[in-house]
C-alpha atoms as a PDB file:
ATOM      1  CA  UNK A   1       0.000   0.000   0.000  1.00  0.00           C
ATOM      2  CA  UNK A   2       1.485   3.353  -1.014  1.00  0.00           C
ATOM      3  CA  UNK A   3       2.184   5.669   1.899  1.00  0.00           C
ATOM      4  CA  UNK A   4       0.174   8.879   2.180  1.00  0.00           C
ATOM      5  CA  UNK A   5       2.324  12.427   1.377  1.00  0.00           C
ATOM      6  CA  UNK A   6       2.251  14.473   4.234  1.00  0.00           C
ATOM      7  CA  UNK A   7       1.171  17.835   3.602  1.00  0.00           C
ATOM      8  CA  UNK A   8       2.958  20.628   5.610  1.00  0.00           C
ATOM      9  CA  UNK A   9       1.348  24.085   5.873  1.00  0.00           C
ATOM     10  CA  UNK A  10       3.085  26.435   4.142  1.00  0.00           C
ATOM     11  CA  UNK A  11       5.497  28.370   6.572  1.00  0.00           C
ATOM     12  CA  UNK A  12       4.115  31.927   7.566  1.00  0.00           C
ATOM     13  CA  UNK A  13       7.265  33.804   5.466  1.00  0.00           C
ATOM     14  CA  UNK A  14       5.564  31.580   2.097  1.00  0.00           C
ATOM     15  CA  UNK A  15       1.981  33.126   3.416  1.00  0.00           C
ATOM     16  CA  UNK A  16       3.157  37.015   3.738  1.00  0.00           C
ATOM     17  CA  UNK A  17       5.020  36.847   0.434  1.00  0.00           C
ATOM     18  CA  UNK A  18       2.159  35.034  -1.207  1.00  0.00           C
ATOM     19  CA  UNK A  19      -0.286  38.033   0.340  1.00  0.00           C
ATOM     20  CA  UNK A  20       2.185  40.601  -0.830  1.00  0.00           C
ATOM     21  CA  UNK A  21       2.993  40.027  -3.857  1.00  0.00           C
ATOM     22  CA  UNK A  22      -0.031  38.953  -6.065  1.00  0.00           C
ATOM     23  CA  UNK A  23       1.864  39.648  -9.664  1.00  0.00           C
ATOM     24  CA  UNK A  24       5.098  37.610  -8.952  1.00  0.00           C
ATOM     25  CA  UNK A  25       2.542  34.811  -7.850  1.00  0.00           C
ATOM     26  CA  UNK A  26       0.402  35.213 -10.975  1.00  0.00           C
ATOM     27  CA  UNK A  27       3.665  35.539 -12.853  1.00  0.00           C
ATOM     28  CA  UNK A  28       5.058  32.600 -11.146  1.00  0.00           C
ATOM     29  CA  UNK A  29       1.775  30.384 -11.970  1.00  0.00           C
ATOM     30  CA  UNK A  30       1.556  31.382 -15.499  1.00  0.00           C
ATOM     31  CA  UNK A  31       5.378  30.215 -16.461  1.00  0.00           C
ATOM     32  CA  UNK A  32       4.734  26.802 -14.265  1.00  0.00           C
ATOM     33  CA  UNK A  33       1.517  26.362 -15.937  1.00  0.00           C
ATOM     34  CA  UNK A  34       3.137  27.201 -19.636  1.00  0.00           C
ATOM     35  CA  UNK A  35       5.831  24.322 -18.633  1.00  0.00           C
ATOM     36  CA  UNK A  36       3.500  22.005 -17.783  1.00  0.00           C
ATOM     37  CA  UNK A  37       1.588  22.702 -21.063  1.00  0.00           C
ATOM     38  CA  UNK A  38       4.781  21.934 -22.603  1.00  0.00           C
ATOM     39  CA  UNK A  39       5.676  18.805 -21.315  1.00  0.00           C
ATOM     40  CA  UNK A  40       2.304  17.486 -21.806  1.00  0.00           C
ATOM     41  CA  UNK A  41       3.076  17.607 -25.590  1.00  0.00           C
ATOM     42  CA  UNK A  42       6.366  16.649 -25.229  1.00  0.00           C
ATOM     43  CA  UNK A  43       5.516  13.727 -23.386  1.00  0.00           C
ATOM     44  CA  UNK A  44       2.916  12.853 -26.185  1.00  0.00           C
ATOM     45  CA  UNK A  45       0.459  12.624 -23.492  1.00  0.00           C
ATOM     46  CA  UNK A  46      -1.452  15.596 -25.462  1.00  0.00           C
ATOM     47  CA  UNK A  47      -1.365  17.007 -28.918  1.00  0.00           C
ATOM     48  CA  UNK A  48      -0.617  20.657 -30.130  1.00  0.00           C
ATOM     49  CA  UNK A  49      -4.253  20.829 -31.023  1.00  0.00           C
ATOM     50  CA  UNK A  50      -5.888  19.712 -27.697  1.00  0.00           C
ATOM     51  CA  UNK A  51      -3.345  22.068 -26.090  1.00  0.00           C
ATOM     52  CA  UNK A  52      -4.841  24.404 -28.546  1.00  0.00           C
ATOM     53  CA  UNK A  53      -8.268  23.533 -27.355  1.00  0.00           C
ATOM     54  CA  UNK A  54      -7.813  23.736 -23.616  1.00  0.00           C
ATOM     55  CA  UNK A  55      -6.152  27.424 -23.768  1.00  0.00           C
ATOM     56  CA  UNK A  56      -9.030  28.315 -26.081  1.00  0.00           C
ATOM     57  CA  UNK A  57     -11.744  26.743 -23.416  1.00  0.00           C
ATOM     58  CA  UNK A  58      -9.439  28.923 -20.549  1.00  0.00           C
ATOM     59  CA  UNK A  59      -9.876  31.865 -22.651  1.00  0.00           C
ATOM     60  CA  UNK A  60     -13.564  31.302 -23.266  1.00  0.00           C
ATOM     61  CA  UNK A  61     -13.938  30.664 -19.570  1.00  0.00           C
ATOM     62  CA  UNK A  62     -12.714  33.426 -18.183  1.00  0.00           C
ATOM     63  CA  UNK A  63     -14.103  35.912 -21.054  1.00  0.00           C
ATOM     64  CA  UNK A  64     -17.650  34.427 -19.962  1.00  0.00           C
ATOM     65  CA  UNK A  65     -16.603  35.223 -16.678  1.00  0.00           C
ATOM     66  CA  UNK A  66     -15.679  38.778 -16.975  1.00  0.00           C
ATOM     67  CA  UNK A  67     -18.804  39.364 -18.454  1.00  0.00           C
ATOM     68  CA  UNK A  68     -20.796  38.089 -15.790  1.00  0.00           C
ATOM     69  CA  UNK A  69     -19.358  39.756 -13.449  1.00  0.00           C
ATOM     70  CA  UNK A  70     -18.355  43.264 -14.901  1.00  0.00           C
ATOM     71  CA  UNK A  71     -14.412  41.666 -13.608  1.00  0.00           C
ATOM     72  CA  UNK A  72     -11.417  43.279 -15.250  1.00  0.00           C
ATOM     73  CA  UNK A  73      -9.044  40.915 -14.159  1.00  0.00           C
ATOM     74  CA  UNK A  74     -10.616  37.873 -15.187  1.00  0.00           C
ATOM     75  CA  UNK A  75     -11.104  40.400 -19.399  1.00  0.00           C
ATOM     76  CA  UNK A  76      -7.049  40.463 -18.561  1.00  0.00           C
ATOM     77  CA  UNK A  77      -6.779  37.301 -17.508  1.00  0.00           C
ATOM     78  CA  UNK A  78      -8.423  35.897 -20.729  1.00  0.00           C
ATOM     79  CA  UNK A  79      -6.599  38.183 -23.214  1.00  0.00           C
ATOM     80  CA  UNK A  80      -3.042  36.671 -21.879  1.00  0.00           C
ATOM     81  CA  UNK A  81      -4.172  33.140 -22.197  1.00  0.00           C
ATOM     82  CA  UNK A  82      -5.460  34.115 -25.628  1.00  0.00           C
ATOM     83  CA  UNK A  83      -2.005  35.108 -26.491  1.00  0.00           C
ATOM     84  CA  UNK A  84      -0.496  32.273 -25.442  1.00  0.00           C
ATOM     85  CA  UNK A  85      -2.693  30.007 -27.458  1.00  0.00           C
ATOM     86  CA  UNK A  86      -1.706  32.079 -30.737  1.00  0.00           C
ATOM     87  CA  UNK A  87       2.072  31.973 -29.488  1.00  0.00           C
ATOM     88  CA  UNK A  88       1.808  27.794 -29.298  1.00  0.00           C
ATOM     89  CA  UNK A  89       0.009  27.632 -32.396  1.00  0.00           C
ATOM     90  CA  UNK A  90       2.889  29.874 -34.276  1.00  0.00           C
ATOM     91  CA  UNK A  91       5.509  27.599 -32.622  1.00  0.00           C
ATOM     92  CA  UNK A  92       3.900  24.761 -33.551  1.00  0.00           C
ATOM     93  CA  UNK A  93       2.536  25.111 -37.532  1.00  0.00           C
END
């Protein structure tokens, strides 16, 4: 039976820079998330086109979103992802 991973609670240092600093953590989560994306593909675990399709479905998302809720971040939020779906697809054709 595999043992369980322990989860520690992030130290309170982790918890005041987290707080402070909302663009380095955005920042932070948007290049981990774009290497992820990356090794997906180059793992052949997904294509170029369903990486494509989730970025679009994230963009969608979050458009929907901002319009629901009159949010600016999550307009923002959606026009990045947007241009990171166009930047994989020029990479990639």
């Amino acid at each position: 039976m595999a043992k369980k991973k322990s989860r520690t609670r992030p130290s309170s240092d982790l918890l005041k820079l987290l707080a402070t600093r909302p663009r380095a953590v955005a920042l932070a989560a948007l290049h981990v998330s774009e290497s992820v994306l990356l090794e997906l593909e180059a793992s052949e675990l997904l294509s170029a086109g369903q990486i494509r399709g989730l970025l679009k479905d994230a963009s969608t998302t979050l458009r929907n979103a901002a319009g629901q809720v009159d949010n600016r971040s999550c307009f923002i939020a959606s026009e990045i992802v947007e241009s990171m779906r166009e930047n994989f697809t020029r990479n990639k054709t």
